[in-house]
N, C-alpha and C. Protein backbone atom coordinates (compact mmCIF):
# COMPACT_ATOMS: atom_id res chain seq x y z
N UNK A 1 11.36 0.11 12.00
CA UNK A 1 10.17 -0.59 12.46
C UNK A 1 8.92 0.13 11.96
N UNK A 2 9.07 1.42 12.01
CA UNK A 2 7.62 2.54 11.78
C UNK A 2 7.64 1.79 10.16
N UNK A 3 8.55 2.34 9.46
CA UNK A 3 8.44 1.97 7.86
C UNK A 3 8.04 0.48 7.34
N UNK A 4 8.17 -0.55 8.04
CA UNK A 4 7.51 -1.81 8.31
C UNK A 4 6.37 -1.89 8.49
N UNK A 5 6.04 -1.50 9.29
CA UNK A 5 4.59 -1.33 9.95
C UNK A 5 3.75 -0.88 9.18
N UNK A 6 4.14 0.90 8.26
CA UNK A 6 3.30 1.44 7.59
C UNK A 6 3.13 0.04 6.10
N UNK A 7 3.98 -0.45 5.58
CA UNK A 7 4.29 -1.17 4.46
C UNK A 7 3.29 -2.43 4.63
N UNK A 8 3.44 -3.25 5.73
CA UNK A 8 2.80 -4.40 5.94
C UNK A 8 1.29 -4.18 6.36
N UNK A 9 1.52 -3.10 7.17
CA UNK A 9 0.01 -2.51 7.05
C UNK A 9 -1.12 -2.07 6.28
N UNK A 10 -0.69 -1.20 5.36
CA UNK A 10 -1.09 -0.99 4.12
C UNK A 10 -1.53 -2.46 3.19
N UNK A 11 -0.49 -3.53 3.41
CA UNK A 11 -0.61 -4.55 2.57
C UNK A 11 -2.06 -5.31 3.26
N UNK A 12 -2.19 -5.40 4.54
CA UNK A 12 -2.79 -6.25 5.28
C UNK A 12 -4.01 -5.46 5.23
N UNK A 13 -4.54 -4.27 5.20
CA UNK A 13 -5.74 -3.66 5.13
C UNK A 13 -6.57 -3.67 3.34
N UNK A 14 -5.15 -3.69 3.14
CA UNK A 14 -5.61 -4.01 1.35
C UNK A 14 -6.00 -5.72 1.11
N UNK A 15 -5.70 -6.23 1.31
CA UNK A 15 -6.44 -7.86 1.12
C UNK A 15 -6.66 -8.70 2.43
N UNK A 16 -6.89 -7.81 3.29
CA UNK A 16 -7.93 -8.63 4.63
C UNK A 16 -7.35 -9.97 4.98
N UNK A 17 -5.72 -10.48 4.86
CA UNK A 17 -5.60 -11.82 5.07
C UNK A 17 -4.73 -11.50 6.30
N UNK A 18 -5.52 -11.12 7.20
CA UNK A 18 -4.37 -10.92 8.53
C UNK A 18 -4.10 -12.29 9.15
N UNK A 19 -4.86 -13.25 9.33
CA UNK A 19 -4.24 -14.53 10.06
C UNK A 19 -2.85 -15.10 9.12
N UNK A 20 -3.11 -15.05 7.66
CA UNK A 20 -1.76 -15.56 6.83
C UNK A 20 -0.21 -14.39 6.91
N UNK A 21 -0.67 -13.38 7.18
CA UNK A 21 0.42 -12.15 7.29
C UNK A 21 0.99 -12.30 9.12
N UNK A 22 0.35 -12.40 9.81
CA UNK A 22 0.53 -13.37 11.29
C UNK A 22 1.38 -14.28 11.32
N UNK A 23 1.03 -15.12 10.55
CA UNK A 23 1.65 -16.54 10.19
C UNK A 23 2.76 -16.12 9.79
N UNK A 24 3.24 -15.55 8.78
CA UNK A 24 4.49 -15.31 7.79
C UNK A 24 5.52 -14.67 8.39
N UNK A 25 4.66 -13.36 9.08
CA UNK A 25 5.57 -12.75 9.92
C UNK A 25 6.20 -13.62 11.48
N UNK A 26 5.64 -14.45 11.74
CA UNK A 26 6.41 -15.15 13.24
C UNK A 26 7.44 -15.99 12.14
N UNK A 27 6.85 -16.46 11.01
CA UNK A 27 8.02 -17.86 10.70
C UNK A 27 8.74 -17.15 10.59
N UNK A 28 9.02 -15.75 9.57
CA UNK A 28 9.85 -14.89 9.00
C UNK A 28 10.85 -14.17 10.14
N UNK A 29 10.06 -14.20 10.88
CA UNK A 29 10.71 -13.86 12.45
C UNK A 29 11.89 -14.60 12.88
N UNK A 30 11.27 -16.06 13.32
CA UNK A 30 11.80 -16.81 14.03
C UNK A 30 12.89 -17.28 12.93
N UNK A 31 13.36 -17.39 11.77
CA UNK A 31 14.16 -17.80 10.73
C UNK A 31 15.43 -16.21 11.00
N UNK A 32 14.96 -15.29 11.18
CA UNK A 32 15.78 -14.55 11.04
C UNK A 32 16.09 -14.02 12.36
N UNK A 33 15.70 -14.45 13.81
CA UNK A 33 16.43 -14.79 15.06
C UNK A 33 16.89 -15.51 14.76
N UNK A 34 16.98 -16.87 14.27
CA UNK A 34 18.38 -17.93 13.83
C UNK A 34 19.20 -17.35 13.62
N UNK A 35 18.95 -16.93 12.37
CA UNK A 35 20.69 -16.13 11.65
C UNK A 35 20.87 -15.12 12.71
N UNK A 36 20.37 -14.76 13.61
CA UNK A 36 20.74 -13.52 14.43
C UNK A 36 21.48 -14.61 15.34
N UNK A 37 21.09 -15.49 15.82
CA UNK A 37 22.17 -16.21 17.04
C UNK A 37 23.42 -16.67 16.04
N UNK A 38 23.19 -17.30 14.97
CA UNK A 38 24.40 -17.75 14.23
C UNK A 38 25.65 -16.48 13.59
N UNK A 39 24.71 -15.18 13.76
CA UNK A 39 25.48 -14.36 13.48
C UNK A 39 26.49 -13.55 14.62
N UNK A 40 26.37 -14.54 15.93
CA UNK A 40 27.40 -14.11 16.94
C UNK A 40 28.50 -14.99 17.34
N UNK A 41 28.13 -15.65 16.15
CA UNK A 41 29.61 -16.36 16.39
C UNK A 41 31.01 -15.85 15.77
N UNK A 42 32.34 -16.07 16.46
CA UNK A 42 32.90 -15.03 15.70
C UNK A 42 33.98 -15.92 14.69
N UNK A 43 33.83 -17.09 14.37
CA UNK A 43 34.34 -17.48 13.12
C UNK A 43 33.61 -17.26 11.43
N UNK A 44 32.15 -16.92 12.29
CA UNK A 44 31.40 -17.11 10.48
C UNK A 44 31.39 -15.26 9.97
N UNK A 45 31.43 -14.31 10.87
CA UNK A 45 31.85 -13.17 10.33
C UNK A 45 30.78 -12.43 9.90
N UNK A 46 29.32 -12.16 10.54
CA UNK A 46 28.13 -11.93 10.08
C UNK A 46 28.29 -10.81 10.87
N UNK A 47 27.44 -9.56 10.20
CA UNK A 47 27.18 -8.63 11.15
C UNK A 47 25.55 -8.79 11.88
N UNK A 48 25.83 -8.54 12.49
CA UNK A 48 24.52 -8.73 13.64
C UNK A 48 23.48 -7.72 13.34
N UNK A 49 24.24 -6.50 13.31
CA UNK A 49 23.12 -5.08 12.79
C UNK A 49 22.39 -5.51 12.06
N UNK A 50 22.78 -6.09 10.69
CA UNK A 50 22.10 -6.09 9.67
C UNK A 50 20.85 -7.15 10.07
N UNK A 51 21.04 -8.28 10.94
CA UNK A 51 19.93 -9.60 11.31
C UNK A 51 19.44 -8.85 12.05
N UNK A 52 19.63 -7.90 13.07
CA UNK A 52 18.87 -7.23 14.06
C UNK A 52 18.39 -6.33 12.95
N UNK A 53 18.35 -6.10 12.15
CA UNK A 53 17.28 -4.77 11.83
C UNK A 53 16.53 -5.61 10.68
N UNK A 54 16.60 -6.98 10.34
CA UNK A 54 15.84 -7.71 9.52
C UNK A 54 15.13 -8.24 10.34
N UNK A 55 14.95 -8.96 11.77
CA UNK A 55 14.15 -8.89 13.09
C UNK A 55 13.47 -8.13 13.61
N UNK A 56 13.90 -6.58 13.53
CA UNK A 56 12.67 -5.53 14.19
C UNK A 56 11.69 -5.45 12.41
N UNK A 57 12.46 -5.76 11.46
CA UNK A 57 11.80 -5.03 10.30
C UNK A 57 10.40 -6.53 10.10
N UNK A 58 10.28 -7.34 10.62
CA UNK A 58 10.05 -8.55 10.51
C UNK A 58 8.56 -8.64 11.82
N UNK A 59 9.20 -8.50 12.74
CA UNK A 59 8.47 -8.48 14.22
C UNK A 59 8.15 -7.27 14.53
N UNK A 60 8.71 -6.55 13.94
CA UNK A 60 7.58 -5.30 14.72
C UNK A 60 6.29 -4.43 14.15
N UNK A 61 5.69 -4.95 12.77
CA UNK A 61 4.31 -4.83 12.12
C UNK A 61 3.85 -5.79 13.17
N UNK A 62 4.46 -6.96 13.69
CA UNK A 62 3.18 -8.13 14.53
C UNK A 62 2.43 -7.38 15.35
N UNK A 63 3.11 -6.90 16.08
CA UNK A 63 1.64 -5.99 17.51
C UNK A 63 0.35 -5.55 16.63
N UNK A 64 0.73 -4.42 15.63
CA UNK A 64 -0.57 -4.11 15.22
C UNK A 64 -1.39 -5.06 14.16
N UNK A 65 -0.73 -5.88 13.15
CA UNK A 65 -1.53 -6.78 12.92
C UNK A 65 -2.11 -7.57 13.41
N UNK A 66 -1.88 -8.41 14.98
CA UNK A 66 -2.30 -9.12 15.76
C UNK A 66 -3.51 -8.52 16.00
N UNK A 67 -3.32 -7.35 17.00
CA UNK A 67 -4.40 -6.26 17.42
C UNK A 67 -5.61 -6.07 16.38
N UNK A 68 -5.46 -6.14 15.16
CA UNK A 68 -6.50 -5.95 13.61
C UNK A 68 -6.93 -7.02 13.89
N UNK A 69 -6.28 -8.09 14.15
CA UNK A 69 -6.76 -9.77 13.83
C UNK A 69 -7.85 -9.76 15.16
N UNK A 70 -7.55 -9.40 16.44
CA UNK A 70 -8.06 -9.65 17.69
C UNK A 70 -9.54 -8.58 17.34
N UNK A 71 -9.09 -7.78 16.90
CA UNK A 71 -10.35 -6.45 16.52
C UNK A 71 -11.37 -7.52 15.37
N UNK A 72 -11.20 -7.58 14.18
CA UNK A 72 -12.23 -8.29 13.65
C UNK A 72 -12.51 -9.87 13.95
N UNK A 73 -11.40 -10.82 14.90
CA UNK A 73 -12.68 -12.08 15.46
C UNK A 73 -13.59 -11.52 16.36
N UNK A 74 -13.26 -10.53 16.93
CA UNK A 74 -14.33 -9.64 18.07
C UNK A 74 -15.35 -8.78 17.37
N UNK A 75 -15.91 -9.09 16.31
CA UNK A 75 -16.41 -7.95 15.65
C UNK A 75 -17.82 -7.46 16.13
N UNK A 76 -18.43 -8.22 17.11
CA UNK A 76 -19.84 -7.53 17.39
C UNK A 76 -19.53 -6.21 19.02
N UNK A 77 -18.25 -6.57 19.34
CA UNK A 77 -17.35 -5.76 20.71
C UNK A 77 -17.09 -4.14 19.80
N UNK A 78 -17.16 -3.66 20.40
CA UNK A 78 -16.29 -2.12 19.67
C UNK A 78 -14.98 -2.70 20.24
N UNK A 79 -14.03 -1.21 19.23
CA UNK A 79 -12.45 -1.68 18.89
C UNK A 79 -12.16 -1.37 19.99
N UNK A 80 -12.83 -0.84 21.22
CA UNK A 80 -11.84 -0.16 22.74
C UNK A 80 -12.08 -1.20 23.71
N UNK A 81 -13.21 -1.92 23.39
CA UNK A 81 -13.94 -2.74 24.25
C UNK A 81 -12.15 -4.48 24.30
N UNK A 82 -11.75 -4.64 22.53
CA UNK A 82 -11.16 -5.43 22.79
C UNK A 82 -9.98 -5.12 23.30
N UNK A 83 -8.93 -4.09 22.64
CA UNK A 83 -8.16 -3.17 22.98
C UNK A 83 -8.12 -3.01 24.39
N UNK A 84 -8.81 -2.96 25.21
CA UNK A 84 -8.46 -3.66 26.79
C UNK A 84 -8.84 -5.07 27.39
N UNK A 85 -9.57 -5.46 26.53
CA UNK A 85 -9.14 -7.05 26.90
C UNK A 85 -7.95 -7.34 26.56
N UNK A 86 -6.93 -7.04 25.16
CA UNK A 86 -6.16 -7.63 24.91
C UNK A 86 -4.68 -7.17 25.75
């Protein structure tokens, strides 16, 4: 998850498109919870590890990109001010 985070992060501070990296990451998410439920079935023979760690690797940059996204629509607030609203 850390190595995700640093990767997508880096990407998302480098071209400022956090609402489209938001976006990508829930679809990218929610496509690969699918294969995570389809991967408990026990005729198709999937390992689960591997969909569970393509799910945290997927969903777990979202918190802090969200948080970036919530920080600059708030931009006349300081970053602590939103950071407890949110």
């Amino acid at each position: 998850i850390m190595l995700s985070s640093v990767v997508i992060g880096a990407f998302t501070d480098r071209f400022r498109s956090y609402y489209m990296i938001t976006l990508v990451l829930l679809v990218l998410g929610a496509f690969a919870l699918a294969e995570c439920g389809v991967s408990l079935d026990e005729n198709r023979g999937g390992d689960v590890r591997w969909t569970m760690l393509a799910v945290s690797a997927l969903l777990g940059p979202l918190l802090p990109v969200a948080t970036e996204l919530g920080v600059e629509m708030a931009y006349p607030l300081s970053e602590n001010t939103v950071l407890v609203i949110l």
